[in-house]
PDB file of N, CA and C in Angstrom:
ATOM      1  N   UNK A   1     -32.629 -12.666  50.641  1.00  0.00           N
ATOM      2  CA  UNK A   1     -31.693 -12.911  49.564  1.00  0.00           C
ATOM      3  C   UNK A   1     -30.395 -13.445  50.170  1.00  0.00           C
ATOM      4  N   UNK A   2     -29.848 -14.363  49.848  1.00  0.00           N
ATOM      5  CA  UNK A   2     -28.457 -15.231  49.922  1.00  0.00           C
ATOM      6  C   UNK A   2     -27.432 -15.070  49.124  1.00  0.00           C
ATOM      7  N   UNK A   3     -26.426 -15.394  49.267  1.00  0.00           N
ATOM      8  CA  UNK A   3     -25.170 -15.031  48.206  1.00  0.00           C
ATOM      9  C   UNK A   3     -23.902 -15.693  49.042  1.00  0.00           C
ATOM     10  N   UNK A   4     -23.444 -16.562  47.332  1.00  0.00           N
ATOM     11  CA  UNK A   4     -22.325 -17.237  48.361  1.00  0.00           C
ATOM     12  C   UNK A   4     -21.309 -17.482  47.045  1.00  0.00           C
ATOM     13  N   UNK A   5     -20.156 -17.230  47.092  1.00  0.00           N
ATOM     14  CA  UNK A   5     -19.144 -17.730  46.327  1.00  0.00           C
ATOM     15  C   UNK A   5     -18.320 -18.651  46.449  1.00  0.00           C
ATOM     16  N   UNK A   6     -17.897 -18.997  44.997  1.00  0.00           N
ATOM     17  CA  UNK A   6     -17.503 -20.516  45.307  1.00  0.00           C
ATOM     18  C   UNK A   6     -16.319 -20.205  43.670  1.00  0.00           C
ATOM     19  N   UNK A   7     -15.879 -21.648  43.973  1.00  0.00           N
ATOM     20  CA  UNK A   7     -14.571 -21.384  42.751  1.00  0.00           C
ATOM     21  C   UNK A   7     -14.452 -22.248  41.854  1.00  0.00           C
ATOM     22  N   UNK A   8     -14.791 -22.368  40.769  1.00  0.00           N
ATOM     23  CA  UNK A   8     -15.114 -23.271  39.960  1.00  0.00           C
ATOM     24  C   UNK A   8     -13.620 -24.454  40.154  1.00  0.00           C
ATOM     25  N   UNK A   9     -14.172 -25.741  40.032  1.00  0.00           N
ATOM     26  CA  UNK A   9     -12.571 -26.871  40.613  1.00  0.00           C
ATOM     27  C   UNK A   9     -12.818 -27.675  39.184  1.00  0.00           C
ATOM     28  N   UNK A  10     -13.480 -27.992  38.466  1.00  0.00           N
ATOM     29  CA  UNK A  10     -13.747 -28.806  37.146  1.00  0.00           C
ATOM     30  C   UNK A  10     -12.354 -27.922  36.051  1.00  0.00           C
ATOM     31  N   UNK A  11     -11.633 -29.320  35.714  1.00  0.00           N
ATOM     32  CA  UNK A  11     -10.701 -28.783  34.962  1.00  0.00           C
ATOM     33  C   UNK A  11     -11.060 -27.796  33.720  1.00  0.00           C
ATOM     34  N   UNK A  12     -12.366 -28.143  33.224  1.00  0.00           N
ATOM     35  CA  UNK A  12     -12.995 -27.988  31.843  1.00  0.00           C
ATOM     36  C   UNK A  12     -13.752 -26.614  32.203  1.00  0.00           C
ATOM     37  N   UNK A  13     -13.957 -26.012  33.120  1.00  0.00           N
ATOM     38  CA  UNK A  13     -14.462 -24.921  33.698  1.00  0.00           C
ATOM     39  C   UNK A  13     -15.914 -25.370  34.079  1.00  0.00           C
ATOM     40  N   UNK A  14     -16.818 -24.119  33.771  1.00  0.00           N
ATOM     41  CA  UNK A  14     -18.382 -24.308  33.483  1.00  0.00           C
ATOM     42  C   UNK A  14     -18.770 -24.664  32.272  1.00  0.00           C
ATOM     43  N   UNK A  15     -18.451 -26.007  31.582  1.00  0.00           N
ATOM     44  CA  UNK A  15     -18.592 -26.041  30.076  1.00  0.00           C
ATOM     45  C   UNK A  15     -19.863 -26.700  29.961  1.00  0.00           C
ATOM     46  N   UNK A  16     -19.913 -26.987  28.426  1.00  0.00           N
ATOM     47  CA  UNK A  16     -21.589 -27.374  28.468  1.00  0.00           C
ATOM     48  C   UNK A  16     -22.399 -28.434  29.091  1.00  0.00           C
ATOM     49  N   UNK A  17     -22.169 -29.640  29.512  1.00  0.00           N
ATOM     50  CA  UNK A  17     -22.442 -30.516  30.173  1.00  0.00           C
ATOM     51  C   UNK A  17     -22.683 -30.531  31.423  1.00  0.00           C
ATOM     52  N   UNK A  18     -21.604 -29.339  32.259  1.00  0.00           N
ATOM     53  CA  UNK A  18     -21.679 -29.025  33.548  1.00  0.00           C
ATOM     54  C   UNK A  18     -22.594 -27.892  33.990  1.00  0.00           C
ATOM     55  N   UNK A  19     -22.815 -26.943  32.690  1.00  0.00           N
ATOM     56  CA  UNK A  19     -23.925 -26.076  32.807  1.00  0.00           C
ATOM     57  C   UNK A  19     -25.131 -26.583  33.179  1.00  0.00           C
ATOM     58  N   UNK A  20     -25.400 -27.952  32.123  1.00  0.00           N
ATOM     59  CA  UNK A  20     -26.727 -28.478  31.588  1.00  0.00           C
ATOM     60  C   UNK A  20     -27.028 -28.846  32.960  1.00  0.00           C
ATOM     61  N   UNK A  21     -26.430 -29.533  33.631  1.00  0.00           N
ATOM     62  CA  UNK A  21     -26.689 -29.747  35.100  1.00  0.00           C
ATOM     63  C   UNK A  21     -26.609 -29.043  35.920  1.00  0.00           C
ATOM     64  N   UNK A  22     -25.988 -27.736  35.905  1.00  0.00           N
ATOM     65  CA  UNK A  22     -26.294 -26.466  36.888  1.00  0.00           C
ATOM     66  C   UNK A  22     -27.802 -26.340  36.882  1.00  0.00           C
ATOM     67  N   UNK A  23     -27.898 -25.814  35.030  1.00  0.00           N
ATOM     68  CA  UNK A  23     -29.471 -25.145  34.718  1.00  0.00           C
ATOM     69  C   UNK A  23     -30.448 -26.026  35.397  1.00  0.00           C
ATOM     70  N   UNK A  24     -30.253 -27.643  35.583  1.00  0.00           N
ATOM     71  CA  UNK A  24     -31.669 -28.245  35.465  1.00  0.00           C
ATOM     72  C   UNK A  24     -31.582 -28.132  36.808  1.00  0.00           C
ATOM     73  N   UNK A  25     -30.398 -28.199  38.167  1.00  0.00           N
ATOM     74  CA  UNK A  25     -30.517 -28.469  39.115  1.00  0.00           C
ATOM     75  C   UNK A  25     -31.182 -26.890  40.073  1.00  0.00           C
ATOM     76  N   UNK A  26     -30.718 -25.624  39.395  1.00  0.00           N
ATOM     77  CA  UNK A  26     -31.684 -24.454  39.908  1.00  0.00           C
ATOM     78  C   UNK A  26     -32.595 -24.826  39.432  1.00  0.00           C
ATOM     79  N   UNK A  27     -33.118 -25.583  38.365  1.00  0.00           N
ATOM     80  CA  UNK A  27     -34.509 -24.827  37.904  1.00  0.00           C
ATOM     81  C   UNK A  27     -35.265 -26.247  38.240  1.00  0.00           C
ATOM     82  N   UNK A  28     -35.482 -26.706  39.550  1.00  0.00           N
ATOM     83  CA  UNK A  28     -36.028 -27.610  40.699  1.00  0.00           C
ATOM     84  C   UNK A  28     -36.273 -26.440  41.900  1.00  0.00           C
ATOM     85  N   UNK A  29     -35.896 -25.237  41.595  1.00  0.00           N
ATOM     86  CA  UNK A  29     -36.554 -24.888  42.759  1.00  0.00           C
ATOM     87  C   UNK A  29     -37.029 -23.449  42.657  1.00  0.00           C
ATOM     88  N   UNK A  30     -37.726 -23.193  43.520  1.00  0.00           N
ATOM     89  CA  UNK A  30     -38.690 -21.824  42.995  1.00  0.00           C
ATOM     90  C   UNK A  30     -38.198 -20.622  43.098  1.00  0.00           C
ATOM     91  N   UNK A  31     -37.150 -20.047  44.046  1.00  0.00           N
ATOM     92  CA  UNK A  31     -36.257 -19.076  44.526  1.00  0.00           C
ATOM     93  C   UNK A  31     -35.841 -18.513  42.929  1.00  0.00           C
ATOM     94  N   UNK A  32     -35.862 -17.232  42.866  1.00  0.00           N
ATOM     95  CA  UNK A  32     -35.245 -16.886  41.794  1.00  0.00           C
ATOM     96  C   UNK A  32     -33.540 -17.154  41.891  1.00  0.00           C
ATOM     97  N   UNK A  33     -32.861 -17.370  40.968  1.00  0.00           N
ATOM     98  CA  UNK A  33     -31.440 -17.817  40.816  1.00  0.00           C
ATOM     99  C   UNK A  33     -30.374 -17.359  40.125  1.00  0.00           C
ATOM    100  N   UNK A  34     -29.684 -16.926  40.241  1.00  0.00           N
ATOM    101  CA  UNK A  34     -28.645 -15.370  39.765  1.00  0.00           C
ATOM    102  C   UNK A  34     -27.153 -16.382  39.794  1.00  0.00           C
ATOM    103  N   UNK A  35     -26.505 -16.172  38.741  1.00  0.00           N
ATOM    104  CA  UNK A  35     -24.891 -16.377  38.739  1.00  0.00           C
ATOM    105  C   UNK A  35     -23.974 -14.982  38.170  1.00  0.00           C
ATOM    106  N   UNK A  36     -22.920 -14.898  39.286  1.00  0.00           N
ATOM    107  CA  UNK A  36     -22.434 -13.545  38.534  1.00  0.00           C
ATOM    108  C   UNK A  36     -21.324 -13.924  38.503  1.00  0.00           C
ATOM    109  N   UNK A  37     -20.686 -13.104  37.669  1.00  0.00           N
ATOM    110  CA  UNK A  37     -18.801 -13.157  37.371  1.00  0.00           C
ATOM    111  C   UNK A  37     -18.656 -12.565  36.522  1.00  0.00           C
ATOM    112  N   UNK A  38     -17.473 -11.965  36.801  1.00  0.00           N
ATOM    113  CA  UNK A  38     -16.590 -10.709  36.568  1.00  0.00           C
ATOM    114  C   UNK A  38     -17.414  -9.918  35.859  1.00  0.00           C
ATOM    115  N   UNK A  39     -18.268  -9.235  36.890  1.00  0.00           N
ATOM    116  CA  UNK A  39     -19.403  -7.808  36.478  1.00  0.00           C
ATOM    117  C   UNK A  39     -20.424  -8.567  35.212  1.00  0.00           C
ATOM    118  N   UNK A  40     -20.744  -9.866  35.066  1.00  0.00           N
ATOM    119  CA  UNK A  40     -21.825 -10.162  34.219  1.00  0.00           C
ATOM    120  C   UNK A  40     -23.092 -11.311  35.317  1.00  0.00           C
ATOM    121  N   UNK A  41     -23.782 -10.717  35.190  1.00  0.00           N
ATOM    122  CA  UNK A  41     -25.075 -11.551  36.074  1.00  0.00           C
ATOM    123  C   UNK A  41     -26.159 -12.096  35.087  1.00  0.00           C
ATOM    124  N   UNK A  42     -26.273 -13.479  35.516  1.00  0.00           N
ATOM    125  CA  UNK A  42     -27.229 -14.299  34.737  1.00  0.00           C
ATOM    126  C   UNK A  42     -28.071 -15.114  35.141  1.00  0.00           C
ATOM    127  N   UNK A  43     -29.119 -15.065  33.942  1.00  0.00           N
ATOM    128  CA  UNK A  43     -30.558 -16.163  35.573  1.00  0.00           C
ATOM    129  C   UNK A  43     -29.799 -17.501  35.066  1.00  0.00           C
ATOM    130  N   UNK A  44     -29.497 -18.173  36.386  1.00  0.00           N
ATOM    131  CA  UNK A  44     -28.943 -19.701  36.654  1.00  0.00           C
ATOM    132  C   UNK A  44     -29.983 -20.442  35.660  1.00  0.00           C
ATOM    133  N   UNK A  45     -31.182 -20.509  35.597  1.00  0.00           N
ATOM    134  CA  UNK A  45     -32.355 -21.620  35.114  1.00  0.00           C
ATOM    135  C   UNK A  45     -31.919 -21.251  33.295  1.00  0.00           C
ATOM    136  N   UNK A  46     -30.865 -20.436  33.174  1.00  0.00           N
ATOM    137  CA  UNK A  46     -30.744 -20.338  31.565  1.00  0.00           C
ATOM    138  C   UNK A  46     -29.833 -20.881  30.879  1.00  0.00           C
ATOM    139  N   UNK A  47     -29.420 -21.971  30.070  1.00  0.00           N
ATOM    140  CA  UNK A  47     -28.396 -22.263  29.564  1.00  0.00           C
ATOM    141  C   UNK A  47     -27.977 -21.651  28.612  1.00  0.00           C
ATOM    142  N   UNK A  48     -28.636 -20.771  27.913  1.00  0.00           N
ATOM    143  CA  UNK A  48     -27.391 -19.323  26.969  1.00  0.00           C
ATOM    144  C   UNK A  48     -26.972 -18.677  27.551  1.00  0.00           C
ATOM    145  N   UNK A  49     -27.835 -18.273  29.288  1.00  0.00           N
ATOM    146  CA  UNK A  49     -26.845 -16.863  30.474  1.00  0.00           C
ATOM    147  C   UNK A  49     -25.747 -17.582  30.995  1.00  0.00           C
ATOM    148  N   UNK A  50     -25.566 -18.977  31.020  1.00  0.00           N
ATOM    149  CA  UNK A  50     -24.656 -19.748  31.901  1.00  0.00           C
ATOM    150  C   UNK A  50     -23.198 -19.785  30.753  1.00  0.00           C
ATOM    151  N   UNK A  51     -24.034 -20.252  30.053  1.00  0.00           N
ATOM    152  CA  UNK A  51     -22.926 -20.510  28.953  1.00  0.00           C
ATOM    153  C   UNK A  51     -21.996 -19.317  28.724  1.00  0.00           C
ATOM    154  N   UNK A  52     -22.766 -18.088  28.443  1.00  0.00           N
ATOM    155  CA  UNK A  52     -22.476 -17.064  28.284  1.00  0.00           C
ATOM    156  C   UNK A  52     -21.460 -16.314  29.217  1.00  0.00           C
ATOM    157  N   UNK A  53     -21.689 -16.765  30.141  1.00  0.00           N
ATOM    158  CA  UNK A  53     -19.980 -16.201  31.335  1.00  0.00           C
ATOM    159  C   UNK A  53     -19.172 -16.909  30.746  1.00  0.00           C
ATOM    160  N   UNK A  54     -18.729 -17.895  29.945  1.00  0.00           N
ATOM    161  CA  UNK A  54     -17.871 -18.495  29.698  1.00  0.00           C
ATOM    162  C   UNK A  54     -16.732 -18.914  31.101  1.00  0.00           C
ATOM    163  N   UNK A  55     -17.125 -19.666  32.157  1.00  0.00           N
ATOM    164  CA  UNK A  55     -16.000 -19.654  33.408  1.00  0.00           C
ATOM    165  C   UNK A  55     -15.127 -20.387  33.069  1.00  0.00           C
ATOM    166  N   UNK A  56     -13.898 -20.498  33.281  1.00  0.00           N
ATOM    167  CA  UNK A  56     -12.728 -21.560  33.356  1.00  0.00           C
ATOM    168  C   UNK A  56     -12.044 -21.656  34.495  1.00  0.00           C
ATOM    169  N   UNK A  57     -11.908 -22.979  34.688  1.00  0.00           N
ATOM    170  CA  UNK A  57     -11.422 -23.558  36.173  1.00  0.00           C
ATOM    171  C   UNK A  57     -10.687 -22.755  36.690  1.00  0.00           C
ATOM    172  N   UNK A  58     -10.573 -22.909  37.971  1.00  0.00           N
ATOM    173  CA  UNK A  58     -10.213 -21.900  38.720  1.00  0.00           C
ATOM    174  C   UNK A  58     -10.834 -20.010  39.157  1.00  0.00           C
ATOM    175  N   UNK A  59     -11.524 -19.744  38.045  1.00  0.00           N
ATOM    176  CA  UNK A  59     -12.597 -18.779  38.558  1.00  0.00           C
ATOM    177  C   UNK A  59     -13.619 -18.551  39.705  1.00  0.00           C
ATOM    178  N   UNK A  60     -13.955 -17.724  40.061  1.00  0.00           N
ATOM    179  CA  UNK A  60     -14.623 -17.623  41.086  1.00  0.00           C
ATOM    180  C   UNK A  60     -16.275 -17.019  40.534  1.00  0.00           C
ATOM    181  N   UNK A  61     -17.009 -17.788  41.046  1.00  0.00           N
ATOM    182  CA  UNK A  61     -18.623 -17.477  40.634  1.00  0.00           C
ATOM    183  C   UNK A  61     -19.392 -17.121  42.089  1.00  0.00           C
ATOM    184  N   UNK A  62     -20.591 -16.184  41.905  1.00  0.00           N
ATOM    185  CA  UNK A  62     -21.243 -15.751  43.283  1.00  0.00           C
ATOM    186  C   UNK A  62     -22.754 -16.600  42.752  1.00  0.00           C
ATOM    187  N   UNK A  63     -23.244 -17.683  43.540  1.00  0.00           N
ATOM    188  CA  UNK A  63     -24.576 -17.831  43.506  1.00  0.00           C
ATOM    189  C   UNK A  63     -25.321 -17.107  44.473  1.00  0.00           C
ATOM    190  N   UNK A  64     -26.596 -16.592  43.732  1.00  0.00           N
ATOM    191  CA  UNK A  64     -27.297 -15.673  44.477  1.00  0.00           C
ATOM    192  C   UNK A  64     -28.646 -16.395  44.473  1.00  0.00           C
ATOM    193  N   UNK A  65     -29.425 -16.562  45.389  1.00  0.00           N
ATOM    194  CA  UNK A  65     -30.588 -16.862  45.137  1.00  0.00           C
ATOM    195  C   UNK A  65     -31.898 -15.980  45.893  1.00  0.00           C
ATOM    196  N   UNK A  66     -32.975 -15.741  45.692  1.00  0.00           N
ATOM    197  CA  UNK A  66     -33.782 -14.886  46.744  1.00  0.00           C
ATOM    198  C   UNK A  66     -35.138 -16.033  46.602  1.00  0.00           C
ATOM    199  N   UNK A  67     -35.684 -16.105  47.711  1.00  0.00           N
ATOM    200  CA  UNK A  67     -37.256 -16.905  47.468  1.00  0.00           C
ATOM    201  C   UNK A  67     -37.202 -17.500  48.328  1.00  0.00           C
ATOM    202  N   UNK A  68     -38.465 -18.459  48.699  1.00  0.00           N
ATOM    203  CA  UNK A  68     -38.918 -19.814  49.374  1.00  0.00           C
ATOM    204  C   UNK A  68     -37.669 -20.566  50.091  1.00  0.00           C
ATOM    205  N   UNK A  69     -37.218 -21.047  49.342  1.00  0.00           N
ATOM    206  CA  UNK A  69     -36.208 -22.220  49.170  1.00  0.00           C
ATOM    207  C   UNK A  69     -34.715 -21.466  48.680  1.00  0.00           C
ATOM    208  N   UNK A  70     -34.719 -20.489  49.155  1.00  0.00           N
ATOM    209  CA  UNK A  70     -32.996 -19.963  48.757  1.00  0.00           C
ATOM    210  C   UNK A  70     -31.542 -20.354  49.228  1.00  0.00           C
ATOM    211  N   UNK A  71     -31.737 -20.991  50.832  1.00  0.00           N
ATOM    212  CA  UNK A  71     -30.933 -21.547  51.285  1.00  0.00           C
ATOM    213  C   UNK A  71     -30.639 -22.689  50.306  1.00  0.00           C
ATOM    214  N   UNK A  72     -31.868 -23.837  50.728  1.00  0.00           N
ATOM    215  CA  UNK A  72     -31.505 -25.109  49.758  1.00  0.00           C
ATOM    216  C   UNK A  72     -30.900 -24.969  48.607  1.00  0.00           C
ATOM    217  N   UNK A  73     -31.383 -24.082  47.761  1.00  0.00           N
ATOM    218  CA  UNK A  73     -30.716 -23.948  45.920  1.00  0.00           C
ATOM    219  C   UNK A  73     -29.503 -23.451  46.263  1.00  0.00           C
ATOM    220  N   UNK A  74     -28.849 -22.492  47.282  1.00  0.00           N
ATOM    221  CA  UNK A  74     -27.968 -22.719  47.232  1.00  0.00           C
ATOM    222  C   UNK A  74     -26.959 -23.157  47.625  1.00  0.00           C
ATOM    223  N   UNK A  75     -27.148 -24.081  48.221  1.00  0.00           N
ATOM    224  CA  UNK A  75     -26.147 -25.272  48.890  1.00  0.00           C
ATOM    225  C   UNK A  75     -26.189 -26.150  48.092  1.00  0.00           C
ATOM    226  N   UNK A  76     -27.308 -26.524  47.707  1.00  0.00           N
ATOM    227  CA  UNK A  76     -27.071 -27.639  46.061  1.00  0.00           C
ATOM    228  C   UNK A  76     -26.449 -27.589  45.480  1.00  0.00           C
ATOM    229  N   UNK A  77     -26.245 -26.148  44.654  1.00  0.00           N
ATOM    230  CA  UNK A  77     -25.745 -25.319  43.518  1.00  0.00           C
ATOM    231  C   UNK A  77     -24.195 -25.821  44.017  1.00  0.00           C
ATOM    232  N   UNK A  78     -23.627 -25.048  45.258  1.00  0.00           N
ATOM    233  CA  UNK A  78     -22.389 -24.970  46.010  1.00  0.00           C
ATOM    234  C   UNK A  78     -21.724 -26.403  45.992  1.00  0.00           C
ATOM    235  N   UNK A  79     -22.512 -27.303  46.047  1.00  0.00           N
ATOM    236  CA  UNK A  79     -22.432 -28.725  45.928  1.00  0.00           C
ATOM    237  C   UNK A  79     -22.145 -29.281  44.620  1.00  0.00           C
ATOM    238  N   UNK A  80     -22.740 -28.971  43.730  1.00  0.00           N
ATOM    239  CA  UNK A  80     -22.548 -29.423  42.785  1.00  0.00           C
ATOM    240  C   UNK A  80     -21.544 -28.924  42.024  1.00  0.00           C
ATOM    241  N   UNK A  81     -20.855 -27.358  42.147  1.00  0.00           N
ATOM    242  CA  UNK A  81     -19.811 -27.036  41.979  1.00  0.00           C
ATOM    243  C   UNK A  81     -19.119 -27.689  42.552  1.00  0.00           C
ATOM    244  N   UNK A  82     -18.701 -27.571  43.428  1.00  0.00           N
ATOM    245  CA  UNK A  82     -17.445 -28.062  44.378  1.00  0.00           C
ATOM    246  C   UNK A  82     -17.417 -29.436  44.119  1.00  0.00           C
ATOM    247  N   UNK A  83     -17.777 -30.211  43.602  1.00  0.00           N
ATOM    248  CA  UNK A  83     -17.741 -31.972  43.571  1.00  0.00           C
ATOM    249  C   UNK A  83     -16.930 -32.395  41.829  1.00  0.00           C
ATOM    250  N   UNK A  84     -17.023 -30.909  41.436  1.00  0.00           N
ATOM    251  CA  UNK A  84     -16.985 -31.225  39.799  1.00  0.00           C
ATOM    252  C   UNK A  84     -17.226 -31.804  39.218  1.00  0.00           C
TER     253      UNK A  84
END
């Protein structure tokens, strides 16, 4: 299992568009996929659990991943945050 935090930089936070591309980009890989913030944890491959943290820029999110491919998903993930 992996775990890495990162800080949301997108002015608009985690809003829906940026989710839609979180969700599809975990759910390319087989590792189960966890997002947590502030004491709420959600499977990444879900766009009502994503949505549902509601993040706004500048927050801090923990991607967690466990499986096969856990490194990769989450350096992607980390990537695709950080680029906004």
């Amino acid at each position: 299992m992996l775990e890495k935090s990162v800080i949301i930089k997108n002015t608009e936070g985690l809003h829906a568009r940026l989710a839609a591309i979180f969700v599809q980009t975990a759910s390319k890989f087989t590792s189960s996929i966890w997002v947590a913030c502030e004491g709420k944890k959600v499977n990444a491959k879900s766009i009502m659990g994503i949505m549902s943290l509601a993040v706004s820029s500048g927050e801090s999110i923990r991607i967690i991943a466990d499986g096969e491919d856990e490194s990769q998903s989450i350096d992607e993930l980390v990537l695709l945050v950080e680029s906004k």
